[in-house]
Protein backbone atom coordinates (compact mmCIF):
# COMPACT_ATOMS: atom_id res chain seq x y z
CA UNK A 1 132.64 99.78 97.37
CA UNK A 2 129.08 101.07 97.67
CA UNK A 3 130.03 104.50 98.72
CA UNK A 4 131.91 105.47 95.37
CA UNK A 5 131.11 106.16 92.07
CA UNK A 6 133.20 106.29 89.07
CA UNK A 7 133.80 109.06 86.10
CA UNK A 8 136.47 108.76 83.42
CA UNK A 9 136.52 111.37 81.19
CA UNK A 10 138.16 110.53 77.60
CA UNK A 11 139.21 113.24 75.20
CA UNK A 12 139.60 114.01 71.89
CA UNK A 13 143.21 113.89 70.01
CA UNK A 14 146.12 114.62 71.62
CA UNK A 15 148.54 116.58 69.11
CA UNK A 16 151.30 115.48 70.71
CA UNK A 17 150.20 111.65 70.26
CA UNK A 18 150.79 111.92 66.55
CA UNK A 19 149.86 108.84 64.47
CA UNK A 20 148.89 107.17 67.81
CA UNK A 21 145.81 108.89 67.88
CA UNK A 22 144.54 109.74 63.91
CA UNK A 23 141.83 106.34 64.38
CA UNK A 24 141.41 106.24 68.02
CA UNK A 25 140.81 108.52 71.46
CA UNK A 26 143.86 108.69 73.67
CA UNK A 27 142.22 106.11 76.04
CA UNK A 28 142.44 103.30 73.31
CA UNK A 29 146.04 103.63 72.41
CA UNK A 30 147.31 100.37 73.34
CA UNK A 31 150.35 99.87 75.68
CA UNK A 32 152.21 97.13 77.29
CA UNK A 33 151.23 93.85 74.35
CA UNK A 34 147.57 93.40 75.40
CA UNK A 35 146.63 96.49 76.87
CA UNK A 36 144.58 99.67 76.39
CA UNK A 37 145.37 102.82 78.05
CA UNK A 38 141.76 103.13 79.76
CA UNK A 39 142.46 99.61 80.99
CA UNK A 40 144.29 101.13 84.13
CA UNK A 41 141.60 103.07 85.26
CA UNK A 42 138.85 101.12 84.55
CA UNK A 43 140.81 98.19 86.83
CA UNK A 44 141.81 100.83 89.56
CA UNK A 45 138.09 101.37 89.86
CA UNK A 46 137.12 97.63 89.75
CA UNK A 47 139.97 96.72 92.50
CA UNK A 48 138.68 99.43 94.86
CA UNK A 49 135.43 97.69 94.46
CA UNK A 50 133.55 100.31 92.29
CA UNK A 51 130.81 98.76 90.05
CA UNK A 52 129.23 101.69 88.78
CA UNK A 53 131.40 103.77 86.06
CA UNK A 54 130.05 106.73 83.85
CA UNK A 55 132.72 107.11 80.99
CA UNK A 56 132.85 110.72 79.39
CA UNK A 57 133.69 110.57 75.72
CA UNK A 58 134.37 113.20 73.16
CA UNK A 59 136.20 112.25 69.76
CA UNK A 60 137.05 109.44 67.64
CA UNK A 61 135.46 107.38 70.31
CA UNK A 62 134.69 103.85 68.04
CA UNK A 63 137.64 102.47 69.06
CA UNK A 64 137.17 102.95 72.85
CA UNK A 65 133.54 101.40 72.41
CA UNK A 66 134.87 98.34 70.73
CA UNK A 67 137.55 97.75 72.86
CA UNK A 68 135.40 98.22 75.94
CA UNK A 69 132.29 96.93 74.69
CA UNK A 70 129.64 96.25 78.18
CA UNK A 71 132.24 96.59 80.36
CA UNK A 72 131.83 92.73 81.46
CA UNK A 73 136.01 92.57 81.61
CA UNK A 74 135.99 94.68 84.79
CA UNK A 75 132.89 92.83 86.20
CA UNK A 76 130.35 96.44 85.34
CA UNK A 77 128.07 94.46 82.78
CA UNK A 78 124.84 95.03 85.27
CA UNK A 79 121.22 95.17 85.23
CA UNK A 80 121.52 98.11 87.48
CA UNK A 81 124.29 100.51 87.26
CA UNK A 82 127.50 99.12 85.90
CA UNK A 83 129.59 101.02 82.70
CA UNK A 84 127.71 103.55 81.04
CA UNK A 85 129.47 105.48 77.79
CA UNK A 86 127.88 108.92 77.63
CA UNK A 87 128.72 111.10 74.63
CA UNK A 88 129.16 114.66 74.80
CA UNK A 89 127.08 117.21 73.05
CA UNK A 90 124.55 114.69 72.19
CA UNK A 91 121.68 116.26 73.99
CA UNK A 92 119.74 118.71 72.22
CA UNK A 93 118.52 120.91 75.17
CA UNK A 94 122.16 121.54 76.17
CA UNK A 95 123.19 125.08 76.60
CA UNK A 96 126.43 124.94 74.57
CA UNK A 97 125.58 123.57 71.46
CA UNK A 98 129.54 124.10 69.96
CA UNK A 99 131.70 120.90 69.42
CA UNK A 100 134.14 122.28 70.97
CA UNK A 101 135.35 120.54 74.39
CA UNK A 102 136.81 122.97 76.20
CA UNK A 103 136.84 121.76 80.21
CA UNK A 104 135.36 118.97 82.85
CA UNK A 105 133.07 121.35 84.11
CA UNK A 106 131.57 121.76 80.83
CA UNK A 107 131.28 117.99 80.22
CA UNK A 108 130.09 117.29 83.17
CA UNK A 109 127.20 120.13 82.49
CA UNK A 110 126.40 118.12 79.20
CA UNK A 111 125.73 114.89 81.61
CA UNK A 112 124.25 116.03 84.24
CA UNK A 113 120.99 114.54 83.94
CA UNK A 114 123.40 111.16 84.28
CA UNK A 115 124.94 112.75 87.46
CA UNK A 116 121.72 112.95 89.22
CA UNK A 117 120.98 109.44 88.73
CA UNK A 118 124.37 108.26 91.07
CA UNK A 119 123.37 106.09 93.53
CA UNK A 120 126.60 106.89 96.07
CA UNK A 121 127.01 109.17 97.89
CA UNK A 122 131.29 109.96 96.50
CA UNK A 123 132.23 110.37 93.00
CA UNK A 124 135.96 109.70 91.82
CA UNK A 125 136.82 111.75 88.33
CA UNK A 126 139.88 110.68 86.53
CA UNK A 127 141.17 111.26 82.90
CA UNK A 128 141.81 107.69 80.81
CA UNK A 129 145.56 108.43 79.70
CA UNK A 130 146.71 107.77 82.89
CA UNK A 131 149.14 104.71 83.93
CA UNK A 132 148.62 103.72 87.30
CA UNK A 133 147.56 100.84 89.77
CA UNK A 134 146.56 102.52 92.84
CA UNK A 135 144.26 101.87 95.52
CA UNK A 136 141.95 103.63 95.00
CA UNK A 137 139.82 102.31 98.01
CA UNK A 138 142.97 103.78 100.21
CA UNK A 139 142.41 107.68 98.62
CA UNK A 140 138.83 107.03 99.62
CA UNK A 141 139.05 106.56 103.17
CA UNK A 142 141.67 109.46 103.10
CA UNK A 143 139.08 111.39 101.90
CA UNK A 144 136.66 110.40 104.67
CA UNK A 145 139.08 110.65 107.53
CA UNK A 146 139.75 114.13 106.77
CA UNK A 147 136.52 115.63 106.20
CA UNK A 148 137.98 117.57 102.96
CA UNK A 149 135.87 118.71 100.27
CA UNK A 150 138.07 117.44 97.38
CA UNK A 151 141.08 115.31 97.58
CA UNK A 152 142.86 115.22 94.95
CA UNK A 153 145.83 112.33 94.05
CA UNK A 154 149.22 114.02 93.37
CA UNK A 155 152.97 112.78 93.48
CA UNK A 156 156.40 114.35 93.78
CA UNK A 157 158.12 112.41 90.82
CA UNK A 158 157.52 115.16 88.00
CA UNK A 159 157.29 114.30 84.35
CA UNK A 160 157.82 116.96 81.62
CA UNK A 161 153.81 117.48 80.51
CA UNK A 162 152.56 120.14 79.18
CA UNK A 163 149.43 122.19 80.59
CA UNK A 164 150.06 120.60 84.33
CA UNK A 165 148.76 121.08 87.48
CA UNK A 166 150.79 121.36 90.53
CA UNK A 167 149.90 121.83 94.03
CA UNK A 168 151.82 122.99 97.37
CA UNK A 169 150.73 121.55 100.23
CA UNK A 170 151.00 122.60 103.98
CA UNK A 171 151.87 119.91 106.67
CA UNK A 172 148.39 118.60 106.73
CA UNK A 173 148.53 118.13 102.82
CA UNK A 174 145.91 120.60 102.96
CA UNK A 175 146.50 122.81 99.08
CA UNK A 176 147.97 125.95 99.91
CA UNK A 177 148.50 126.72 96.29
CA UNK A 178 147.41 125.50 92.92
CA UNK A 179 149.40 126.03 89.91
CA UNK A 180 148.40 125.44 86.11
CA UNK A 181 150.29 125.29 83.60
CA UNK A 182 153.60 127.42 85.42
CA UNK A 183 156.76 127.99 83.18
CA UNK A 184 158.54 126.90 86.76
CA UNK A 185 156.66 123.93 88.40
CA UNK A 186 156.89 123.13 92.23
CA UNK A 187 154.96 121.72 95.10
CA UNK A 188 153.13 118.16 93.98
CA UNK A 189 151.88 117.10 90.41
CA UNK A 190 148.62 116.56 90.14
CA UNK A 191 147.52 112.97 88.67
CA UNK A 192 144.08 114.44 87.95
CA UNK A 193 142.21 112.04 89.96
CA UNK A 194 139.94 113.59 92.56
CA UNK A 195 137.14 112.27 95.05
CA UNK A 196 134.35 114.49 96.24
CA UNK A 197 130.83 113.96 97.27
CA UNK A 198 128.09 113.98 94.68
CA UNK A 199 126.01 116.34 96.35
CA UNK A 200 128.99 119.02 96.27
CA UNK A 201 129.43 117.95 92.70
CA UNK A 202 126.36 118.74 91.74
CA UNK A 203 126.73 122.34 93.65
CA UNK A 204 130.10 122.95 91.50
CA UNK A 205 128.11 121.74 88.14
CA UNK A 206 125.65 124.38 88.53
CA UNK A 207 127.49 127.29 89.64
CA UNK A 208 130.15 126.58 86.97
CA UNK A 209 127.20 126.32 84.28
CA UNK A 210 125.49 129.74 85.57
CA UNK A 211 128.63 131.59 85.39
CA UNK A 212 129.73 130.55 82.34
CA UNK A 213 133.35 128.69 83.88
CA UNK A 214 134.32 125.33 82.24
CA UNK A 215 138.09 124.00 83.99
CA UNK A 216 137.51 122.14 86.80
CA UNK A 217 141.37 122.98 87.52
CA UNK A 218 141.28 126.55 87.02
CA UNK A 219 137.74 127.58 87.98
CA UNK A 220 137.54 125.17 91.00
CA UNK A 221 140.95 123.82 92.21
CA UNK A 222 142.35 127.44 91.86
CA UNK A 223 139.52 129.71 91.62
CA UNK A 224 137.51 127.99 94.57
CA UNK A 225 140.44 126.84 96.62
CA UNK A 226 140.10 129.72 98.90
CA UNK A 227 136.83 128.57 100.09
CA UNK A 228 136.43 124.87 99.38
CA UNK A 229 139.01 122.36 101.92
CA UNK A 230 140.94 120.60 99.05
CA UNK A 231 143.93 118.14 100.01
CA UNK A 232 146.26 116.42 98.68
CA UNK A 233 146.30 112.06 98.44
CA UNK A 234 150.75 111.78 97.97
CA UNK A 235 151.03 108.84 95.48
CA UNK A 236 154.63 107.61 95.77
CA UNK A 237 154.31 104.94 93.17
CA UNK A 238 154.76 105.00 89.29
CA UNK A 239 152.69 107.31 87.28
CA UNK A 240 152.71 109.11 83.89
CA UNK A 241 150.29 110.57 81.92
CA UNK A 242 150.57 110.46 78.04
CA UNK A 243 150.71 112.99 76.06
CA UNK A 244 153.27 112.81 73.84
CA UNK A 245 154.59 110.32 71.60
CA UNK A 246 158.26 110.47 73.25
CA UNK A 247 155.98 109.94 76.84
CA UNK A 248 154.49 106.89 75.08
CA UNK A 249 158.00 105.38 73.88
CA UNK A 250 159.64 106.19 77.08
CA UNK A 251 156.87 104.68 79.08
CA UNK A 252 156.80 101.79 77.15
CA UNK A 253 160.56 101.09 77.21
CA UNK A 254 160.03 101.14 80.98
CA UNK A 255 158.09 97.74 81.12
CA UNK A 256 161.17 95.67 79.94
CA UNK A 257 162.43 96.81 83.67
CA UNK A 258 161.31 93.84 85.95
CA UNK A 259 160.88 96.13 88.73
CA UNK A 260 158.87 98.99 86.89
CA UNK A 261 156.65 95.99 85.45
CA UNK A 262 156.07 94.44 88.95
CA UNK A 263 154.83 97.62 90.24
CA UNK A 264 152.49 98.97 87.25
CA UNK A 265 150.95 95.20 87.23
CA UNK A 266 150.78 94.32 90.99
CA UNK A 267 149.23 90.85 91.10
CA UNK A 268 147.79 91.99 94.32
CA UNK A 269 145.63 94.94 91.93
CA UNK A 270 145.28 93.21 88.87
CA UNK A 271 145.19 94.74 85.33
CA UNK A 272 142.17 93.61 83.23
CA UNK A 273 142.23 93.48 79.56
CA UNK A 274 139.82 92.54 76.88
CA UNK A 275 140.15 89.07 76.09
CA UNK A 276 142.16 88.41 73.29
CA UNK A 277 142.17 84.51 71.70
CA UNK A 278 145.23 84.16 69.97
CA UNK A 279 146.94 80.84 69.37
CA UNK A 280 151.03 80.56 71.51
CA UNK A 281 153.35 82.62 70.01
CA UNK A 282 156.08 80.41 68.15
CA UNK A 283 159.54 81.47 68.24
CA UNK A 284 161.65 79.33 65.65
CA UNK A 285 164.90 77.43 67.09
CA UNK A 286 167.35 80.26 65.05
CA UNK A 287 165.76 83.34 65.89
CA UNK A 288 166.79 85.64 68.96
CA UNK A 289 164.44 87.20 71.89
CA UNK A 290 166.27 89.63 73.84
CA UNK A 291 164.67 91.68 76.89
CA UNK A 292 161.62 91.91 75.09
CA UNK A 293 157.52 91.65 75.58
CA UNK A 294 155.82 88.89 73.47
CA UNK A 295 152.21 88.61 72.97
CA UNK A 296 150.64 85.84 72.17
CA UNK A 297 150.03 84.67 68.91
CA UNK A 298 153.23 86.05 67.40
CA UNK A 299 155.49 84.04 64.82
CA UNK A 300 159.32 84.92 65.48
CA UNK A 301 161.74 83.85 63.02
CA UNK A 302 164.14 86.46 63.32
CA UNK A 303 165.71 89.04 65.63
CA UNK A 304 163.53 91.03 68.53
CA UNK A 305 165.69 92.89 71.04
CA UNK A 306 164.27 95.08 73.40
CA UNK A 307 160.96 95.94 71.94
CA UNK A 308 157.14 95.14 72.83
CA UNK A 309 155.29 92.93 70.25
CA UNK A 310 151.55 93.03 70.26
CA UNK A 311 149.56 89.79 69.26
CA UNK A 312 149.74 88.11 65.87
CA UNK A 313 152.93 90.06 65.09
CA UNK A 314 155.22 88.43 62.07
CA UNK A 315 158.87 88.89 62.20
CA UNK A 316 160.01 87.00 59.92
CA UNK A 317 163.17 85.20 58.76
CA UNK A 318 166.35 87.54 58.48
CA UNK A 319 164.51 90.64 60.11
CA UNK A 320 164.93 92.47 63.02
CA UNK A 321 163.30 94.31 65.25
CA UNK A 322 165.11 96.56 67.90
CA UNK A 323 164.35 99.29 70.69
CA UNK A 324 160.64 99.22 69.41
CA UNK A 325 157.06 98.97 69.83
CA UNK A 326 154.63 96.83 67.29
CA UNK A 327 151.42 96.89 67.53
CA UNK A 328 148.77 93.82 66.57
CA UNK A 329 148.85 91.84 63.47
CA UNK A 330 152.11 93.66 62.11
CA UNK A 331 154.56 92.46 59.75
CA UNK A 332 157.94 92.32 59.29
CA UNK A 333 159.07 90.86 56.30
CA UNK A 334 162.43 89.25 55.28
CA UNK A 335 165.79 91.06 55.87
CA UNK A 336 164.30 94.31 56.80
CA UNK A 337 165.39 96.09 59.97
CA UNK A 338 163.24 98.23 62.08
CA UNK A 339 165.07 100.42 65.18
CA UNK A 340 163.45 103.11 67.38
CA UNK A 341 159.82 102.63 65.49
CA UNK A 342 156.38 102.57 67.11
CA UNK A 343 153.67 100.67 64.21
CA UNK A 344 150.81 100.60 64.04
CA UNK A 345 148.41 97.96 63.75
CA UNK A 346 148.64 95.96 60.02
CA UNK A 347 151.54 97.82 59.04
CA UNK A 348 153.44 95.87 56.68
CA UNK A 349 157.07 96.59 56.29
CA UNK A 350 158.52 95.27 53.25
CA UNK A 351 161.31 93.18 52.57
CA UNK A 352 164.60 94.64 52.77
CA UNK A 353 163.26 97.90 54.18
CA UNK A 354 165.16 99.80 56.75
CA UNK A 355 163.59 101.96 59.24
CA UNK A 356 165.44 103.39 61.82
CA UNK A 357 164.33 106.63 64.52
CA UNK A 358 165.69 107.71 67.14
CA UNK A 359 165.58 107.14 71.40
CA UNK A 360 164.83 110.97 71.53
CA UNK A 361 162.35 111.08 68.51
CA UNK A 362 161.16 107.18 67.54
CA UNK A 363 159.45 107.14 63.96
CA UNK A 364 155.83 106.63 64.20
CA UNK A 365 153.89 104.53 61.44
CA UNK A 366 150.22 104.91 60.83
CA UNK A 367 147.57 101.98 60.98
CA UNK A 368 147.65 100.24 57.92
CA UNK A 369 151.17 101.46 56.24
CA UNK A 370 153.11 99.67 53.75
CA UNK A 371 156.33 100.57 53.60
């Protein structure tokens, strides 16, 4: 799609992500056995046809770089164009000099030099914690057809997350009222995706900059609304934003529903990944798989029920794993039991160990644990 441009803006730690998030940026938590979180965006914008993507980072951002690397999974490795990483704060002539990342509108300020380089004439922003296969083509022509200054991607199935943005909308979806943050939510959530031309981009960059503002959702969506034509793109598909480790778990434990994994990995949208060459998981004749997700490369000699294995994951003989999420090259050793736990990559848990959390708080073990 020549017309649009991407911008993904990945943040710094999330409290609420715990453990998930003390070695990487939100964005590279992974999710689903072979995933990263950014991978959803990154293949929204590739499926819509977008080749050029400007990624915002601010953080622990090594992971992210690693895992992304030139972008050639999602076809943006170009001569011209194609995945750019651009790190806040690293220009010296910037006029907030404090490490501090307080808003969009701020970040955007930091790259703007970046922003007048787009070659389309349409930018799409979107955050990188976001799981979702859209179209994003689809929001696009919206956009177009009615002549709106922002549009802005919302949905009507709410899910508890703190700091929000809601929107109600009149019967042309045009936002009658924005609402951060409320103690009572109505109207739409927003999904924080929005589409806007670059030359009104550019506008809102400056004046934001020259008044000192910094929240694209406060100082634009709600302070501007009254003058700017923002509308609303109803997404009626799945959609969650994490924040949380319980959002995480919960979102997780949603894949081993064939009709909530269908959706989120339409083979008509594909979701890219970073190649990962692991050898076929082997699952031993007296060892039990139950409703679970297997990577590859995983040796199963025991019991996995209900839980999400990453690749190169060891379970072995006498152990089980239940109601949980491993992540790569784990290790569950002989006879110990693990229940309602989210690991970490390398985490060795020892044999005989029994670890055991709970559906409304799972235990959470740090990269690199022995236990």
């Amino acid at each position: 799609m020549n017309g649009l441009h991407g911008i993904i803006f990945s943040y710094e730690k999330e409290p609420g992500l715990r453990e998930l998030v003390e070695h990487r940026m939100p964005a590279s938590i992974p999710f689903g056995g072979r995933y990263r979180v950014i991978d959803f965006m990154l293949s929204n914008m590739h499926n819509a046809g977008i080749t050029d993507v400007g990624v915002v980072l601010h953080g622990n951002y090594q992971s992210l770089l690693d895992h992304v690397g030139n972008g050639k999974t999602w076809d943006m490795s170009r001569k011209y164009g194609g995945l750019r990483m651009l790190p806040l704060f690293a220009d010296s002539t910037r006029r907030y000099q404090s490490e501090e990342f307080r808003g969009k509108m701020e970040a955007l300020a930091g790259v703007r030099s970046y922003l007048e380089e787009i070659r389309q004439d349409y930018v799409v922003l979107a955050d990188s914690d976001i799981l979702i296969n859209i179209p994003l083509n689809k929001v696009y022509q919206e956009h177009l057809r009615s002549g709106a200054d922002i549009t802005c991607v919302c949905t009507e199935q709410y899910r508890e997350t703190e700091n929000a943005t809601f929107f109600v909308l009149d019967e042309e979806n045009r936002v009658a009222k924005t609402l951060c943050s409320p103690k009572k939510p109505e109207g739409y959530h927003c999904l924080e995706i929005y589409v806007l031309s670059k030359e009104l981009l550019l506008r809102l960059v400056d004046e934001c900059a020259a008044e000192e503002k910094y929240s694209f959702r406060s100082d634009v969506l709600n302070g501007m609304g009254s003058r700017l034509d923002i509308r609303g793109f109803v997404w009626d598909g799945i959609a969650a934003q994490l924040r949380t480790l319980k959002e995480y778990y919960d979102r997780s434990m949603d894949l081993l529903e064939a009709k909530t994994y269908r959706e989120l990995f339409a083979p008509e949208r594909p979701i890219y990944a970073k190649e990962d060459d692991e050898a076929p998981t082997y699952i031993a004749p007296d060892s039990r798989c139950i409703n679970s997700l297997i990577a590859d490369g995983c040796i199963i000699e025991g019991t996995v029920e209900n839980s999400i294995l990453f690749p190169g994951v060891t379970v072995e003989k006498g152990a089980a794993v239940k109601n949980s999420v491993i992540f790569k090259r784990a290790r569950v050793e002989e006879n110990a039991s693990v229940s309602y736990v989210i690991a970490d990559k390398y985490v060795r848990i020892r044999r005989g160990s029994t670890l055991t959390g709970h559906e409304s708080y799972p235990m959470a073990i740090s990269k690199n644990t022995v236990i």
